[in-house]
Protein backbone atom coordinates (compact mmCIF):
# COMPACT_ATOMS: atom_id res chain seq x y z
CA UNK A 1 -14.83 6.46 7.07
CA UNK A 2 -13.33 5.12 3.93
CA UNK A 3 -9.59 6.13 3.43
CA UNK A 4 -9.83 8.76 1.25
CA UNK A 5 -6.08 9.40 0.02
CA UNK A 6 -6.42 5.75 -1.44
CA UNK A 7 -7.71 5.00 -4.87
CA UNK A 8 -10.96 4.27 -4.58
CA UNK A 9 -11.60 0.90 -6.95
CA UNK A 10 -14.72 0.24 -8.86
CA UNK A 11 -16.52 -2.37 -7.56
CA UNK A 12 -20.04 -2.57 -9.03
CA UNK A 13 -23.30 -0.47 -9.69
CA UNK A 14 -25.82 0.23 -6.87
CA UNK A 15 -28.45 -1.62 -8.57
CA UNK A 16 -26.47 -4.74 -8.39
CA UNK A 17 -26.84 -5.26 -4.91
CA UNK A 18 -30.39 -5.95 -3.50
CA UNK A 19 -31.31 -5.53 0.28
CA UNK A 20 -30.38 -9.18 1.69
CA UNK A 21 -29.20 -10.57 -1.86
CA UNK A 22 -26.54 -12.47 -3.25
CA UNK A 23 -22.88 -10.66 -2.75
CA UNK A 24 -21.13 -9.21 -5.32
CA UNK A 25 -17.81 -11.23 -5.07
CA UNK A 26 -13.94 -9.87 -6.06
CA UNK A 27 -10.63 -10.71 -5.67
CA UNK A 28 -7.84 -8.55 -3.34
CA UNK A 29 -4.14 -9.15 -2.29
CA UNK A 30 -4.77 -9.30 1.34
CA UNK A 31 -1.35 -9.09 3.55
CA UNK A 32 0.68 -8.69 1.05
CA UNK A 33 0.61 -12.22 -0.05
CA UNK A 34 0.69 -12.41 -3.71
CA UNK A 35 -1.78 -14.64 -4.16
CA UNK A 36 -5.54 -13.12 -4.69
CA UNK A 37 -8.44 -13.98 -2.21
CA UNK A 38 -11.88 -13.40 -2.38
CA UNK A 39 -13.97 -10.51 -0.81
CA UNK A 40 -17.63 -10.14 -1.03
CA UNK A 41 -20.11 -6.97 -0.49
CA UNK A 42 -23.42 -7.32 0.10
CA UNK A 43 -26.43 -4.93 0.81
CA UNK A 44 -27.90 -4.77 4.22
CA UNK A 45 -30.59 -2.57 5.88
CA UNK A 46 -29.71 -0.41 3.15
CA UNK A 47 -26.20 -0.26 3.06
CA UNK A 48 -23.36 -1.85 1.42
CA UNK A 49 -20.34 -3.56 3.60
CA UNK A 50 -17.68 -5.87 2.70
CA UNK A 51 -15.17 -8.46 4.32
CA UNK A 52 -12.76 -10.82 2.80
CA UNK A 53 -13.96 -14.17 2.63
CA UNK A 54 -12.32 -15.75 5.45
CA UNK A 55 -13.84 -17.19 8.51
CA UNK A 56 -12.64 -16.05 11.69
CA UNK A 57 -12.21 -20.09 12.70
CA UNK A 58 -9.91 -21.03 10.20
CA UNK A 59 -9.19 -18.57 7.22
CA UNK A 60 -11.74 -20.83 4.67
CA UNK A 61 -13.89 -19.55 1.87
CA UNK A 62 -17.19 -18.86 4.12
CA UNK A 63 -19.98 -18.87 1.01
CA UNK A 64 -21.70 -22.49 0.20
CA UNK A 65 -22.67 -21.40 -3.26
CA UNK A 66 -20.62 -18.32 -4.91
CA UNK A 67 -21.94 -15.33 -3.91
CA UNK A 68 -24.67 -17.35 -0.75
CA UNK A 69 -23.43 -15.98 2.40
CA UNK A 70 -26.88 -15.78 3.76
CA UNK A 71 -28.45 -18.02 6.71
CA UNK A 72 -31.88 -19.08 6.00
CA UNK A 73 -33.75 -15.64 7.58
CA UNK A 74 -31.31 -14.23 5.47
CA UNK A 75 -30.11 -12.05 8.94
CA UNK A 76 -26.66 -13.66 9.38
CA UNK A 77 -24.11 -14.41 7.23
CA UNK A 78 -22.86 -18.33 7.79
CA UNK A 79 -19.82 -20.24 7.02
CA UNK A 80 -20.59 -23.14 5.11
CA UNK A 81 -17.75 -25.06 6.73
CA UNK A 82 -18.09 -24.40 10.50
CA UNK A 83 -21.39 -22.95 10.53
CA UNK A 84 -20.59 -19.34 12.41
CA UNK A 85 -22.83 -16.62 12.43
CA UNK A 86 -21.94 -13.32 11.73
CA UNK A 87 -23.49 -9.97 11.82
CA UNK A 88 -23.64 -7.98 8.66
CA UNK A 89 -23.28 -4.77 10.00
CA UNK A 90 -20.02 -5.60 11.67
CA UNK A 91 -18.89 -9.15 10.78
CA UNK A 92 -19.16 -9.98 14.31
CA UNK A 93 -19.21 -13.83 14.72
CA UNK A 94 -22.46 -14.12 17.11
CA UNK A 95 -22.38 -18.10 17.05
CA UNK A 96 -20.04 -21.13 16.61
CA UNK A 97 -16.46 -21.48 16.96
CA UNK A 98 -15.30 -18.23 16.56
CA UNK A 99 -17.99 -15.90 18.79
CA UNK A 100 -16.71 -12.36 19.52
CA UNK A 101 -14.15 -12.37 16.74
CA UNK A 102 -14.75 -10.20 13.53
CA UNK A 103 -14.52 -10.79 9.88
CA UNK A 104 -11.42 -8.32 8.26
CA UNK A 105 -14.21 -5.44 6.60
CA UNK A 106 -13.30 -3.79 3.77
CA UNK A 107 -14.04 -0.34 3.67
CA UNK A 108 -16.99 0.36 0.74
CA UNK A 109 -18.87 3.61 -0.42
CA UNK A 110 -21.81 4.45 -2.67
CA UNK A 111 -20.96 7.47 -5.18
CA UNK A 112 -23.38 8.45 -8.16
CA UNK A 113 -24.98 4.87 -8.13
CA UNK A 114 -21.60 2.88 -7.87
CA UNK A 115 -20.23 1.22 -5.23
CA UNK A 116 -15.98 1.73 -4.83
CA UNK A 117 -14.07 -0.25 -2.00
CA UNK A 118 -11.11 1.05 -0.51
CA UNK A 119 -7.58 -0.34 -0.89
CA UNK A 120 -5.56 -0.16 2.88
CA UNK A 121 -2.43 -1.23 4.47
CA UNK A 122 -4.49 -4.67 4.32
CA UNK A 123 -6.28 -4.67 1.28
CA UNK A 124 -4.57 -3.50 -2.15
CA UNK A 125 -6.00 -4.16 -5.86
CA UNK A 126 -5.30 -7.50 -7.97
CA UNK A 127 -2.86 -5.87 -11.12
């Protein structure tokens, strides 16, 4: 469950993520480093999850297009670099370099049509 005592931050409406569609992309300070990186949620067997954009091989921008995490059955997402596999539901890397480690997941809810994501001891908002 989301970290409710956190803000939660506005991420996008419902409607803007389609079963199996492109990700809605956004930017976090992850670890403290000041810097941004990119995150991405996407909608899958009817719910939304999100992870930074990282592979768990070497911390690279995983999408080959902004926003195209998907493999071609559209079942995995795959890093455009190393070509890992990973399982939407958990960001589990089920093939390549990395299998059996996870994607960081950012914790996401649906409210009233939007979709928030929760800031952590990880993830805070870009000010």
């Amino acid at each position: 469950m989301p970290d409710h005592s956190a803000e939660p931050q506005f991420l996008c409406l419902a409607s803007d993520l389609a079963e199996t569609g492109d990700a809605v992309v956004f930017e976090v300070v992850a670890f403290g480093v000041a810097r941004p990186v990119q995150a991405f949620a996407v909608r899958y067997q009817g719910r939304v999850v999100a992870y930074l954009n990282q592979c768990a091989h070497v911390p690279t921008e995983m999408d080959w297009q902004p926003g195209k995490f998907w493999d071609m059955d559209r079942r995995f997402f795959i890093c455009s670099i190393h070509g890992a596999l990973y399982d939407p539901p958990n960001g589990l890397c089920v093939s390549g370099p990395c299998r059996g480690a996870h994607l960081q997941k950012i914790e996401v809810q649906e409210i009233d049509q939007k979709v928030y994501w929760y800031p952590s001891e990880q993830f805070q908002p870009v000010f």
